[in-house]
PDB file of N, CA and C in Angstrom:
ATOM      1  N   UNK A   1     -44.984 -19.454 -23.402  1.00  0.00           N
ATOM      2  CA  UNK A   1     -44.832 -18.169 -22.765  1.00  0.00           C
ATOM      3  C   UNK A   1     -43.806 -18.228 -21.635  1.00  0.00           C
ATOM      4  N   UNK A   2     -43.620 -19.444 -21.573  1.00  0.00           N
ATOM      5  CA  UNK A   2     -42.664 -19.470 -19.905  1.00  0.00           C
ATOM      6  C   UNK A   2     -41.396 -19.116 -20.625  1.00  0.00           C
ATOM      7  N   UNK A   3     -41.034 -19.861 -21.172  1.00  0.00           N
ATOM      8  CA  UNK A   3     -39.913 -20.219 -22.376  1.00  0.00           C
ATOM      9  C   UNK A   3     -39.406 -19.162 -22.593  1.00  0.00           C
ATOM     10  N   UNK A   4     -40.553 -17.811 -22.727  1.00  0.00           N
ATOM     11  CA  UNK A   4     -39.797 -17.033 -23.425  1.00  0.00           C
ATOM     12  C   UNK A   4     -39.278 -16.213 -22.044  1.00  0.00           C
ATOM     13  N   UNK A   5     -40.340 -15.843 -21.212  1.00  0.00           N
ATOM     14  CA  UNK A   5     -40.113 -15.397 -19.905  1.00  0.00           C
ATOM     15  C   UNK A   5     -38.396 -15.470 -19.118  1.00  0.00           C
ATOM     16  N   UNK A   6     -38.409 -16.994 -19.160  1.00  0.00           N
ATOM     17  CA  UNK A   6     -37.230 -17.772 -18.834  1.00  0.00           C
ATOM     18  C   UNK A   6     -35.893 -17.097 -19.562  1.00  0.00           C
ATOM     19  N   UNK A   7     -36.060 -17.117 -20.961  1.00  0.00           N
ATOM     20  CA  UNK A   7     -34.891 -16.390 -21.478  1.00  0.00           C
ATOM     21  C   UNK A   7     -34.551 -14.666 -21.553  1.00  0.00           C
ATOM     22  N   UNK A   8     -35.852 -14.300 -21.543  1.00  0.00           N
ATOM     23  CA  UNK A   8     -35.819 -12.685 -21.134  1.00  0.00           C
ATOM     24  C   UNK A   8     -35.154 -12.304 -19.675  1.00  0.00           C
ATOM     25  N   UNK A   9     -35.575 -13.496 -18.253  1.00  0.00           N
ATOM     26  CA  UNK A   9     -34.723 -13.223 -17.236  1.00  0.00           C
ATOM     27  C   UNK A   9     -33.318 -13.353 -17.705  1.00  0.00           C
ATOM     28  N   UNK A  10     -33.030 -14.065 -18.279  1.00  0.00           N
ATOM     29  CA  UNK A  10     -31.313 -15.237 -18.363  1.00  0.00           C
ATOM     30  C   UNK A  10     -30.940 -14.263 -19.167  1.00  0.00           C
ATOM     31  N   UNK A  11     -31.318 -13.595 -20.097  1.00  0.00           N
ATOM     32  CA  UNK A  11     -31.041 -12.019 -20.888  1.00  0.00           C
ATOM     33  C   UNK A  11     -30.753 -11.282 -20.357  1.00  0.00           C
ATOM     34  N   UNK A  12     -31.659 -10.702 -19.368  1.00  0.00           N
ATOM     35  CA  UNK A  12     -31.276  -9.277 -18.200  1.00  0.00           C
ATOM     36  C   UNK A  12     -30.190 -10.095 -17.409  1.00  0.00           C
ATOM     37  N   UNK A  13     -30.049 -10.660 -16.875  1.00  0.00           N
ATOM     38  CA  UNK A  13     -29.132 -11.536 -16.170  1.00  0.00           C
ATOM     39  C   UNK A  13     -27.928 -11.304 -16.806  1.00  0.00           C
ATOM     40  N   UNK A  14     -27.768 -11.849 -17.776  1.00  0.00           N
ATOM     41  CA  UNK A  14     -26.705 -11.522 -18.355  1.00  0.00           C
ATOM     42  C   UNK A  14     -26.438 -10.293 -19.204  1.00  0.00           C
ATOM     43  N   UNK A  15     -26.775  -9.197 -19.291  1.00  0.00           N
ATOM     44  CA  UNK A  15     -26.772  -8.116 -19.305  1.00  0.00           C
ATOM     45  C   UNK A  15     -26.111  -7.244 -17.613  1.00  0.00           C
ATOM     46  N   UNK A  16     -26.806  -7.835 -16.853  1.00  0.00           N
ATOM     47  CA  UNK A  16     -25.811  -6.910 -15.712  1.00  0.00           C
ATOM     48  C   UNK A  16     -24.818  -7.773 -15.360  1.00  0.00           C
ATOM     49  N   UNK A  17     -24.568  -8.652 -15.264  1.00  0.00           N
ATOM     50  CA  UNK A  17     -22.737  -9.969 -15.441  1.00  0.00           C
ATOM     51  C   UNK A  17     -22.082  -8.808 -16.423  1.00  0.00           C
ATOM     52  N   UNK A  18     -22.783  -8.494 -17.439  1.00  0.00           N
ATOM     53  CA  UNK A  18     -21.757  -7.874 -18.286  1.00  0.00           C
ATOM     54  C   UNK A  18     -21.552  -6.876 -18.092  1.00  0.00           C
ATOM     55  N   UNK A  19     -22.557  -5.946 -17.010  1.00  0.00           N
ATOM     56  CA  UNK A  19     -22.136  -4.275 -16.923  1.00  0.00           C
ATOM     57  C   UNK A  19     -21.349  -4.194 -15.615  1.00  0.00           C
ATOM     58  N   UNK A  20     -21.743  -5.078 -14.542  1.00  0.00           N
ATOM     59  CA  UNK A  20     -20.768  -5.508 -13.596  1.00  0.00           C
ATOM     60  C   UNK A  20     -19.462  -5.522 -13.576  1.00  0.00           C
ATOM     61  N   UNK A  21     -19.128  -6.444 -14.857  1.00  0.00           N
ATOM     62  CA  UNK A  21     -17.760  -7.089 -15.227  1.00  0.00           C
ATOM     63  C   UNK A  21     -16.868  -6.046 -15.990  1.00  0.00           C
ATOM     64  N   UNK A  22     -17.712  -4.852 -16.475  1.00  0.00           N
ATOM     65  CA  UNK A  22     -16.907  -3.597 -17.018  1.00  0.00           C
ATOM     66  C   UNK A  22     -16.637  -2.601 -16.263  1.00  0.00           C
ATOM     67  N   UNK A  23     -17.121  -2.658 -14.778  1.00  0.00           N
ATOM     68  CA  UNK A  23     -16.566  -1.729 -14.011  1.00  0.00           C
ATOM     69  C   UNK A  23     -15.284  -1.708 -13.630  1.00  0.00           C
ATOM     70  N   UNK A  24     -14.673  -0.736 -12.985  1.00  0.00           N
ATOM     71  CA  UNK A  24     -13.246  -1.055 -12.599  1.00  0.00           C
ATOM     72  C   UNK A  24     -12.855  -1.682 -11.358  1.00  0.00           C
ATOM     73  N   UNK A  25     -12.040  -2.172 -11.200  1.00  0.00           N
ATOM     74  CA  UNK A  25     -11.764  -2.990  -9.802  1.00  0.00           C
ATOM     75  C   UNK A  25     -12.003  -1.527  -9.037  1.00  0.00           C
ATOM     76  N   UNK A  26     -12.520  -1.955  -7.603  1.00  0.00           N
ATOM     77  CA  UNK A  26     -12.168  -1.116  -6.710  1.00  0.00           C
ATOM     78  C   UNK A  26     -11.386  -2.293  -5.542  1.00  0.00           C
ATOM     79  N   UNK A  27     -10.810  -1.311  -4.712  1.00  0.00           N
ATOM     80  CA  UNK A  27      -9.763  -1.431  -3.636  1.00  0.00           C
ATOM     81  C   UNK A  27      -9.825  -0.681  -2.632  1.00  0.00           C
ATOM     82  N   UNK A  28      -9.554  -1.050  -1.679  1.00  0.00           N
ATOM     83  CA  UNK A  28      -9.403  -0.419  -0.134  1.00  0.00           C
ATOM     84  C   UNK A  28      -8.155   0.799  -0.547  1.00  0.00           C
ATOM     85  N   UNK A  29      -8.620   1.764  -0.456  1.00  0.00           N
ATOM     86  CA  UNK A  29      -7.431   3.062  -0.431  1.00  0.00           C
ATOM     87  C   UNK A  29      -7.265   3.203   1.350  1.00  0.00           C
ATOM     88  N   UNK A  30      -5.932   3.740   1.325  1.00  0.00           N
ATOM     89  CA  UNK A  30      -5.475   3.260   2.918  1.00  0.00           C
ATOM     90  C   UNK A  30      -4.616   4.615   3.112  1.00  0.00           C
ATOM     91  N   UNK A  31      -5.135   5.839   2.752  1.00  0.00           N
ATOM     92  CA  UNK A  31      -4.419   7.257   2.862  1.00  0.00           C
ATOM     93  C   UNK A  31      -5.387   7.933   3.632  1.00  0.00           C
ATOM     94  N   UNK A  32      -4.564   9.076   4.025  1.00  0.00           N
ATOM     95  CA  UNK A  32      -5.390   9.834   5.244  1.00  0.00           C
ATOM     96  C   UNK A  32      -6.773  10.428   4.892  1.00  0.00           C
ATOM     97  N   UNK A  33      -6.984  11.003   3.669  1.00  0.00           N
ATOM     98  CA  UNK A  33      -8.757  10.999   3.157  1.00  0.00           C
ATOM     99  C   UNK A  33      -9.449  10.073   3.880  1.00  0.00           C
ATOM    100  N   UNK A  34      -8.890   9.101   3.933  1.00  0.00           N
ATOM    101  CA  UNK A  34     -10.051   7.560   3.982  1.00  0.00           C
ATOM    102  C   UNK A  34      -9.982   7.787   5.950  1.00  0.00           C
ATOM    103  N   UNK A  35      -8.627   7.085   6.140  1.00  0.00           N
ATOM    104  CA  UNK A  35      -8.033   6.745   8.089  1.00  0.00           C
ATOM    105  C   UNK A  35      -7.997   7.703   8.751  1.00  0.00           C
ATOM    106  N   UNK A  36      -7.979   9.115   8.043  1.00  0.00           N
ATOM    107  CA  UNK A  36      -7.576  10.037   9.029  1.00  0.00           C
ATOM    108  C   UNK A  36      -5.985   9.779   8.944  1.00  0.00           C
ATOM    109  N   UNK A  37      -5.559  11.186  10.057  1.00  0.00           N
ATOM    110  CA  UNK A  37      -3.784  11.112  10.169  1.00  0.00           C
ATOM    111  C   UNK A  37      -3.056  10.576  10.826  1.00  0.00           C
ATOM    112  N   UNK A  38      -2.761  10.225  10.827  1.00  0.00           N
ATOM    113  CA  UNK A  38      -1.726   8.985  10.942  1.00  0.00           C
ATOM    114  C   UNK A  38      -1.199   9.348  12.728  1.00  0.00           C
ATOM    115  N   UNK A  39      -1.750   9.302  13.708  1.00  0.00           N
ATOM    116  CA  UNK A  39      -1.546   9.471  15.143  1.00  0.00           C
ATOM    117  C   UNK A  39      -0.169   8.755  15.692  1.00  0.00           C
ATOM    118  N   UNK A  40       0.737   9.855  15.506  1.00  0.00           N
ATOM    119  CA  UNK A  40       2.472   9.511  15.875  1.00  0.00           C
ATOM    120  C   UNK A  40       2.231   9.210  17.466  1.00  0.00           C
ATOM    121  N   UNK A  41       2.467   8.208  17.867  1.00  0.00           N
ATOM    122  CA  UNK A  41       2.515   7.998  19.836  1.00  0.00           C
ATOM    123  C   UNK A  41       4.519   7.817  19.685  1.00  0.00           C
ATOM    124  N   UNK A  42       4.873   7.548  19.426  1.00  0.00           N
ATOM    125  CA  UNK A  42       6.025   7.310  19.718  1.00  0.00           C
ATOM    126  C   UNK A  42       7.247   8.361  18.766  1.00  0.00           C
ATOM    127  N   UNK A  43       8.550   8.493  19.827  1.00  0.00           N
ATOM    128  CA  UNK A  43       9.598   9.168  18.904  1.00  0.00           C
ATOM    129  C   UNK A  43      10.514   8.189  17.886  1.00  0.00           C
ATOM    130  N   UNK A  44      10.253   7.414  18.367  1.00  0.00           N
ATOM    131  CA  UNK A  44      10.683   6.509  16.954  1.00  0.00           C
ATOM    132  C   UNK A  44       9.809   6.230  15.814  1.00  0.00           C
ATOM    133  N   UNK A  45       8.405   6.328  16.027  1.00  0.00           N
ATOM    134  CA  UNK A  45       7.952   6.884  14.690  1.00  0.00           C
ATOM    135  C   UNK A  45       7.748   7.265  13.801  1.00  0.00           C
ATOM    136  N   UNK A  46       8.094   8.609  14.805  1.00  0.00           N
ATOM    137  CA  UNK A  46       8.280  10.176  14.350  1.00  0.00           C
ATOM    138  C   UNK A  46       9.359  10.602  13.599  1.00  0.00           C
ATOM    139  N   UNK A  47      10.407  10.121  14.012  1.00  0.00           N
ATOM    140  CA  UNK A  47      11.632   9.641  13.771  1.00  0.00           C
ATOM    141  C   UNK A  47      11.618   8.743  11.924  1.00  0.00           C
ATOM    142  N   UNK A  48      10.822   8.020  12.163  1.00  0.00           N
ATOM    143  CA  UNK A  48      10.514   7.179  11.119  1.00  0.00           C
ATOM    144  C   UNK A  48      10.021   7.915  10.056  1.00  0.00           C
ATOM    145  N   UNK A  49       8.956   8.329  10.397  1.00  0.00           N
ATOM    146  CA  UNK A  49       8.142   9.033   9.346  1.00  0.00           C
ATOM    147  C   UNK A  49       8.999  10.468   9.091  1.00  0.00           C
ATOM    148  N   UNK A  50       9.725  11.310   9.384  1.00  0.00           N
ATOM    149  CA  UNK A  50      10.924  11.812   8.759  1.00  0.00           C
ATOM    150  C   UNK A  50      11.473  11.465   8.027  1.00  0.00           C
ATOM    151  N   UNK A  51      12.093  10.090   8.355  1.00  0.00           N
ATOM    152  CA  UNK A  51      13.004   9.598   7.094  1.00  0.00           C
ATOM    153  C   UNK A  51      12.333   9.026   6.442  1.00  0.00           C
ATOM    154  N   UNK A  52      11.186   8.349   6.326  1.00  0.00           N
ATOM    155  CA  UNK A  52      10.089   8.299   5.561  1.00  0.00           C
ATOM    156  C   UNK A  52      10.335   9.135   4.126  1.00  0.00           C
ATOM    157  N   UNK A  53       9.797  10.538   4.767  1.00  0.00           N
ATOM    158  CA  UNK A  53       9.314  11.900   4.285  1.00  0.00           C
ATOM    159  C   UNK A  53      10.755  12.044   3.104  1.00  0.00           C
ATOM    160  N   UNK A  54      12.048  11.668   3.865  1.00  0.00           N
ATOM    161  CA  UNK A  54      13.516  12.545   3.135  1.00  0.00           C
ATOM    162  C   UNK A  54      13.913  11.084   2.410  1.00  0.00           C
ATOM    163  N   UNK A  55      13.177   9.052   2.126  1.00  0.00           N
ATOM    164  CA  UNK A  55      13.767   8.815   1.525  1.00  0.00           C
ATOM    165  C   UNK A  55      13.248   7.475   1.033  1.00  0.00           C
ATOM    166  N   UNK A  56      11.511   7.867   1.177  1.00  0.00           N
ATOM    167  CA  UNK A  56      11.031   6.833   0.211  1.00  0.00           C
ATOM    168  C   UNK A  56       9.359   7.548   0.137  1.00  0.00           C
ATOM    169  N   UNK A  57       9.426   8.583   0.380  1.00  0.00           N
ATOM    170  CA  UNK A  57       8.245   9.323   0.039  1.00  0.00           C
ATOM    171  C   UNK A  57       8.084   9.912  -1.864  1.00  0.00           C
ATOM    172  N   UNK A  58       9.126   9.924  -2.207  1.00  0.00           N
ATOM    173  CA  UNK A  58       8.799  10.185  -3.711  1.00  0.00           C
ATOM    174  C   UNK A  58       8.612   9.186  -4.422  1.00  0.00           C
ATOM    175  N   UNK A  59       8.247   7.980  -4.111  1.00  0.00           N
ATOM    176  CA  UNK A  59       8.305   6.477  -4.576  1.00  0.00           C
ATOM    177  C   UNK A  59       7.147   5.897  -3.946  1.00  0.00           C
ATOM    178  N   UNK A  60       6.937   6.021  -2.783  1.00  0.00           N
ATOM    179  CA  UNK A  60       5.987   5.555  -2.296  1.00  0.00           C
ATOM    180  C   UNK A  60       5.279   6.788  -1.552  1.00  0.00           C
ATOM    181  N   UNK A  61       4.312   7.227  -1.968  1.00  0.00           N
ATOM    182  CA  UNK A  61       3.438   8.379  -1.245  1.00  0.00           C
ATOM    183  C   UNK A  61       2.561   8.187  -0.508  1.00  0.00           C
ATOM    184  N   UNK A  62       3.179   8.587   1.015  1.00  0.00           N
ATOM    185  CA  UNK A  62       2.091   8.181   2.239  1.00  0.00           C
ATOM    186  C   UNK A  62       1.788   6.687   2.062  1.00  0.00           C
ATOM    187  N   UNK A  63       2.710   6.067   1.634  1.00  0.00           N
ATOM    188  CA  UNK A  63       2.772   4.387   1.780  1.00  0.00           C
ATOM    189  C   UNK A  63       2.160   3.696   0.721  1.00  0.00           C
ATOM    190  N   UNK A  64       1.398   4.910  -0.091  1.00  0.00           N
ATOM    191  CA  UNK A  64       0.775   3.589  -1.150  1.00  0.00           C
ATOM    192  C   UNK A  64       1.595   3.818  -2.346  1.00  0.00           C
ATOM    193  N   UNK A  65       0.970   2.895  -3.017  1.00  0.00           N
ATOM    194  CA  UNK A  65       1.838   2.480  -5.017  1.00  0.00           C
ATOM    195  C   UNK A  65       1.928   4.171  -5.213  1.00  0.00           C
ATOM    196  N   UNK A  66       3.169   4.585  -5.743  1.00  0.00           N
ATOM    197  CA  UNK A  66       3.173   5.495  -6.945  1.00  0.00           C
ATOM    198  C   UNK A  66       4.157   5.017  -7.806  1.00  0.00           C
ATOM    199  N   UNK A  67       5.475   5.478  -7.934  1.00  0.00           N
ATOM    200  CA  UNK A  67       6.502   4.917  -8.693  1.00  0.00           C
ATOM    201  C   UNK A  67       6.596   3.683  -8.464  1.00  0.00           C
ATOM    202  N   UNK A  68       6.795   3.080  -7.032  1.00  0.00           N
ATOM    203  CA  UNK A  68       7.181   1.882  -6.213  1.00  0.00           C
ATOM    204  C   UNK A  68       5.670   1.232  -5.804  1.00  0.00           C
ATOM    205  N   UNK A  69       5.685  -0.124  -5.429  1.00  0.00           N
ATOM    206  CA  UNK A  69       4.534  -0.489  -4.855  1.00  0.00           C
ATOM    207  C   UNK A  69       4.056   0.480  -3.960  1.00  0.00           C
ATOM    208  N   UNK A  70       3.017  -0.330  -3.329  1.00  0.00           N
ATOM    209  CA  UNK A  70       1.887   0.167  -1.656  1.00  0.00           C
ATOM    210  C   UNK A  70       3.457  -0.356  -0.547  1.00  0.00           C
ATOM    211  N   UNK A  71       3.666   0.194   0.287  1.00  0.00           N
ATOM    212  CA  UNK A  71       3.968  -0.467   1.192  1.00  0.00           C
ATOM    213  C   UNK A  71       3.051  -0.856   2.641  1.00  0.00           C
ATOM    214  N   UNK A  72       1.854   0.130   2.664  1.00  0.00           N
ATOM    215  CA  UNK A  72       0.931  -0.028   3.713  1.00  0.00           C
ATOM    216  C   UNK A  72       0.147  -1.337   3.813  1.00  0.00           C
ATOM    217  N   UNK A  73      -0.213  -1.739   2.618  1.00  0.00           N
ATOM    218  CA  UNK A  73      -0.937  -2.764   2.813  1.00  0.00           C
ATOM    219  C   UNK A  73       0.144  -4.043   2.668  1.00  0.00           C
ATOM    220  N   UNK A  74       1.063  -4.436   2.550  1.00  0.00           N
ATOM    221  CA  UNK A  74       2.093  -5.431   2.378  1.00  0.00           C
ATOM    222  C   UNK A  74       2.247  -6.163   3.567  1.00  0.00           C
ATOM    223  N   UNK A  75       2.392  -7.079   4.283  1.00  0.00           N
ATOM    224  CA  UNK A  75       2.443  -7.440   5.930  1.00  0.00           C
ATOM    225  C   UNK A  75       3.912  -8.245   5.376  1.00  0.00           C
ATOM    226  N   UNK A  76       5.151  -7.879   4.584  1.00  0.00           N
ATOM    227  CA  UNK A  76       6.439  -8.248   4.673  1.00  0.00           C
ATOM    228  C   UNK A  76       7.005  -8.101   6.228  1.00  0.00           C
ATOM    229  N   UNK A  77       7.879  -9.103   6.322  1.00  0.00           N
ATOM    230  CA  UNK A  77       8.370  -8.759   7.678  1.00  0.00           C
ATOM    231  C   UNK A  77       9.546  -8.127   7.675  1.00  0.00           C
ATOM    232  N   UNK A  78      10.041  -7.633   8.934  1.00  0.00           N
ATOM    233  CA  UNK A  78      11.319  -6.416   8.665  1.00  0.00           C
ATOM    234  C   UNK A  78      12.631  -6.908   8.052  1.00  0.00           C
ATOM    235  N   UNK A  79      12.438  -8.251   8.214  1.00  0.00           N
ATOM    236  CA  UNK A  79      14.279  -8.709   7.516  1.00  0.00           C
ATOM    237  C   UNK A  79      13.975  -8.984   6.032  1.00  0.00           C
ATOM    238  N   UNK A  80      12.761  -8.811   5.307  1.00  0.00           N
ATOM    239  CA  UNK A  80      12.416  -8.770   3.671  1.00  0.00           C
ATOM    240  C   UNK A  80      12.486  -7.362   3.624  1.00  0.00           C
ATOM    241  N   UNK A  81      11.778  -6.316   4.436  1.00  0.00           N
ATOM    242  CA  UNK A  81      12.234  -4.972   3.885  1.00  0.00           C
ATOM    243  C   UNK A  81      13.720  -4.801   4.061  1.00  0.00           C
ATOM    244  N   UNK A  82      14.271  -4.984   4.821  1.00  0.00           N
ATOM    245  CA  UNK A  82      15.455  -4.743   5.358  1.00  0.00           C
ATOM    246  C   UNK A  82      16.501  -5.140   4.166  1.00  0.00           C
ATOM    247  N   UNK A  83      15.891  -6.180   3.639  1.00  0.00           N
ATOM    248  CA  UNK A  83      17.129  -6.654   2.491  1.00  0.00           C
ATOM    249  C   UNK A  83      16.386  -6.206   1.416  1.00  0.00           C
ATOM    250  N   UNK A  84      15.687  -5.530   0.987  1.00  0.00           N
ATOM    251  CA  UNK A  84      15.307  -5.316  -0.134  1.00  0.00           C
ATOM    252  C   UNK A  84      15.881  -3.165   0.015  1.00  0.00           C
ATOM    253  N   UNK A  85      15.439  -2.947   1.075  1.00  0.00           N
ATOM    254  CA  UNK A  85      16.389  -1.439   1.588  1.00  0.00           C
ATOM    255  C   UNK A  85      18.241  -1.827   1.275  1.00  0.00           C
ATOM    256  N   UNK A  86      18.408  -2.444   1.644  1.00  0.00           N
ATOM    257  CA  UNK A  86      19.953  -2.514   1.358  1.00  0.00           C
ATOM    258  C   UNK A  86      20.608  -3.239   0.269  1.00  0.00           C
ATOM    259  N   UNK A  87      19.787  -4.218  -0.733  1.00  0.00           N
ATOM    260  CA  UNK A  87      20.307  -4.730  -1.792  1.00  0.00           C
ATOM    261  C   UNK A  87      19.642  -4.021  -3.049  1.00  0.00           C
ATOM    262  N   UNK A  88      18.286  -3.469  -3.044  1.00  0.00           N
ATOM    263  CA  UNK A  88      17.599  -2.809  -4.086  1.00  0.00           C
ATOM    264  C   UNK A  88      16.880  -4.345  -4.820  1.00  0.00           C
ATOM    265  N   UNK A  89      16.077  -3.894  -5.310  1.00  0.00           N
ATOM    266  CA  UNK A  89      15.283  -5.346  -6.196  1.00  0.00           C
ATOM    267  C   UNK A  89      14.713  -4.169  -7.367  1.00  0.00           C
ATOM    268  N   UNK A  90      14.664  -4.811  -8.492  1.00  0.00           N
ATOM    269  CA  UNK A  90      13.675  -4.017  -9.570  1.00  0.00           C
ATOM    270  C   UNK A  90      14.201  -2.421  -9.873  1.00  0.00           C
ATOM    271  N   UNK A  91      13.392  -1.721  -9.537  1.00  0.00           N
ATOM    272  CA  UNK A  91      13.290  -0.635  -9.697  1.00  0.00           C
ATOM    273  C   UNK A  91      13.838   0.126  -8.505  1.00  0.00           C
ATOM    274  N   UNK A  92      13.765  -0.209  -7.224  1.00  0.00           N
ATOM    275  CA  UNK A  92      14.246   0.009  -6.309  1.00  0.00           C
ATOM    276  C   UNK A  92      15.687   0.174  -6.028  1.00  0.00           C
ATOM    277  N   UNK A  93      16.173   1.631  -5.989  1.00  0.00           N
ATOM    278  CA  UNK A  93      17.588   1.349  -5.436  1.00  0.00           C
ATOM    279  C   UNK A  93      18.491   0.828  -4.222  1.00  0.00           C
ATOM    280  N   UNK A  94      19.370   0.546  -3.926  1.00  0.00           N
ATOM    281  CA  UNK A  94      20.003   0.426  -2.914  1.00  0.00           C
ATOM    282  C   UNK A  94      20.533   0.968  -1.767  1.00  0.00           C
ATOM    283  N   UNK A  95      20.141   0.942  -0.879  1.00  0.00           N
ATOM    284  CA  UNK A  95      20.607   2.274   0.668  1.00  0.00           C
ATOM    285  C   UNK A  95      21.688   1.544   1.529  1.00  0.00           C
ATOM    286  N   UNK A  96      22.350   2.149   1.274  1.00  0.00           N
ATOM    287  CA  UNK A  96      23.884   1.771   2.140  1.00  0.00           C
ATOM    288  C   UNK A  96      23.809   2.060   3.469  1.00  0.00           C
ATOM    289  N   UNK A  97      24.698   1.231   4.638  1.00  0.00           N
ATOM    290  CA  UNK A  97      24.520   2.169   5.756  1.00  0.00           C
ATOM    291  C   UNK A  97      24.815   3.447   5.947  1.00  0.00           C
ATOM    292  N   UNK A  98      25.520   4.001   4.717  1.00  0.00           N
ATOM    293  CA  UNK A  98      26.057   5.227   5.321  1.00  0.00           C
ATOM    294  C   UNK A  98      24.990   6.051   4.515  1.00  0.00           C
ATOM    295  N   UNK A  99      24.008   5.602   3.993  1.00  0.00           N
ATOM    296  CA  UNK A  99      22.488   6.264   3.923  1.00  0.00           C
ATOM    297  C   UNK A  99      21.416   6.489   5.127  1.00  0.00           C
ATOM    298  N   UNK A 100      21.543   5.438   5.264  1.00  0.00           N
ATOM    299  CA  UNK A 100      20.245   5.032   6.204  1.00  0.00           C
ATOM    300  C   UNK A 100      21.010   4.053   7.332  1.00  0.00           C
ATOM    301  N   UNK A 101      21.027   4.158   8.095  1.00  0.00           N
ATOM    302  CA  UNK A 101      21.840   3.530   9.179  1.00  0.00           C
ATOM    303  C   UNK A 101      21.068   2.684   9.996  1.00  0.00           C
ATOM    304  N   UNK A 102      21.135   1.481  10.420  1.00  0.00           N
ATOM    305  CA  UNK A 102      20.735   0.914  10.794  1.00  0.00           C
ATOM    306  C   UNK A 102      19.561   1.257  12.050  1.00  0.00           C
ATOM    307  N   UNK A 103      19.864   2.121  12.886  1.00  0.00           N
ATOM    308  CA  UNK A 103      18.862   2.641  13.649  1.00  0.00           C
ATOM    309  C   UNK A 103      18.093   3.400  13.006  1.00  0.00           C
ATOM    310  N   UNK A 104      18.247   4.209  11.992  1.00  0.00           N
ATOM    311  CA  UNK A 104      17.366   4.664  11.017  1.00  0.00           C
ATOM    312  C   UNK A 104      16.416   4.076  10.345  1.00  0.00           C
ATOM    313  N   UNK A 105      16.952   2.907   9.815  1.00  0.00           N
ATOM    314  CA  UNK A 105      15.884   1.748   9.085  1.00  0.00           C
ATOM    315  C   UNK A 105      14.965   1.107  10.059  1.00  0.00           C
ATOM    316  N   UNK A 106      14.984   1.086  11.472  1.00  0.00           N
ATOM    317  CA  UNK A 106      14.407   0.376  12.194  1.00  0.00           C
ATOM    318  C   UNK A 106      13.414   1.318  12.538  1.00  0.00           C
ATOM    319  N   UNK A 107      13.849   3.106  12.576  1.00  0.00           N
ATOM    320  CA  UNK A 107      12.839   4.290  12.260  1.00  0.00           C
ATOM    321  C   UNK A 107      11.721   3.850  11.759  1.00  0.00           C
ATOM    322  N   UNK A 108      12.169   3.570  10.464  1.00  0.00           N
ATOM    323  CA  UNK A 108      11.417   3.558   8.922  1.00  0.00           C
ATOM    324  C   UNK A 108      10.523   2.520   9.405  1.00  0.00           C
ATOM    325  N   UNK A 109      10.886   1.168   9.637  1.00  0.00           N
ATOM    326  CA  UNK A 109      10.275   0.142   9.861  1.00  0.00           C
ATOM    327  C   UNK A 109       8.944   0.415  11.175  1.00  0.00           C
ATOM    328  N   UNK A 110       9.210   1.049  12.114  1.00  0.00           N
ATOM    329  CA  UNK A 110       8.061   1.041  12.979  1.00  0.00           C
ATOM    330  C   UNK A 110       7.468   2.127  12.114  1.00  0.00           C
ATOM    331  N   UNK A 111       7.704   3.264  11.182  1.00  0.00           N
ATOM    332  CA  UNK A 111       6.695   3.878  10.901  1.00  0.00           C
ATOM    333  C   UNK A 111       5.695   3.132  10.183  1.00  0.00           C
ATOM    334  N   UNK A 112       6.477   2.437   9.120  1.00  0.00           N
ATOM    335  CA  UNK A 112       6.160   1.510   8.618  1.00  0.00           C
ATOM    336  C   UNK A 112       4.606   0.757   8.809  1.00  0.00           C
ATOM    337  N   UNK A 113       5.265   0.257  10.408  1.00  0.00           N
ATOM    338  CA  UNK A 113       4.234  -0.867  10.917  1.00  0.00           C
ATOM    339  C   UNK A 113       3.085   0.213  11.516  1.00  0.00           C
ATOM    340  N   UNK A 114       2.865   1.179  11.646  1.00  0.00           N
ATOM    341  CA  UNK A 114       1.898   2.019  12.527  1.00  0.00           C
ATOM    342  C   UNK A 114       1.011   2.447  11.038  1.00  0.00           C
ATOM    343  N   UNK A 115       1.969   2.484   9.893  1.00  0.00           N
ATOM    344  CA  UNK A 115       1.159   2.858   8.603  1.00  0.00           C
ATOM    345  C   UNK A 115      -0.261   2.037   8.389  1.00  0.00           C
ATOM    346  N   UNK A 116       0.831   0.655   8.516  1.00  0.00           N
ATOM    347  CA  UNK A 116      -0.205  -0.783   8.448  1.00  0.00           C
ATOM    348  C   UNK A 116      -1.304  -1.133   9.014  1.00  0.00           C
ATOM    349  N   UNK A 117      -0.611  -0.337  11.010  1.00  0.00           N
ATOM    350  CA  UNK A 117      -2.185  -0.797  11.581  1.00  0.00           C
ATOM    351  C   UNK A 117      -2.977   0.591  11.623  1.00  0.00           C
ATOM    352  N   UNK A 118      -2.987   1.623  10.648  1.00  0.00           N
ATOM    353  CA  UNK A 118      -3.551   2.504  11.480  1.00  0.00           C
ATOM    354  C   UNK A 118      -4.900   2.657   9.845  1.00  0.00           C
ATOM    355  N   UNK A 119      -6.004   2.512  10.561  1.00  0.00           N
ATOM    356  CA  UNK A 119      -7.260   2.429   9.692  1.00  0.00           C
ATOM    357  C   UNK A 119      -7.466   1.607   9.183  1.00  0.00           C
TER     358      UNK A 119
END
């Protein structure tokens, strides 16, 4: 009787391993539903999140994967975005300075980083 006991647990047991293992991944979503809005303190931010808005918002929406990766959750540092903004990788095109200008990208980049720490 144990015997059988024993394998009826190790049965249910493995019955929820298996209903477990068919769920879908979940993940930390990192958009304003979840953090709230995004609290601009600075004009270079602000600044940022403009050009944000006019030139990587249809690719990346409010920072996470759509066309393009997440950039919110990524902790790249600014001279990997920086060369990946001006040479293009993958799918990603290329922004010239006379796109995005160097004080512009540094915009982008603190919005960037306030995306990261904020929630």
């Amino acid at each position: 009787m144990t015997v059988r006991c024993a394998a009826m647990r190790l049965g249910s047991a493995a019955v929820a391993f298996a209903l477990l293992g068919s769920l879908p991944a979940c993940s930390a979503r990192r958009s304003e539903p979840v953090a709230g809005p995004l609290p601009i303190t600075t004009s270079q931010t602000e600044q940022g999140q403009k050009l944000f808005m006019l030139h990587c918002q249809q690719c990346h929406p409010g920072g996470e994967a759509g066309l393009g990766p997440a950039l919110n959750n990524k902790p790249l540092p600014s001279f990997l975005i920086t060369f990946q903004v001006r040479h293009g990788l993958g799918a990603m095109p290329a922004f010239s300075e006379d796109e995005i200008t160097a004080s512009q990208l540094d915009d982008i980049l603190a919005y960037l980083q306030a995306l990261r720490s904020h929630g």
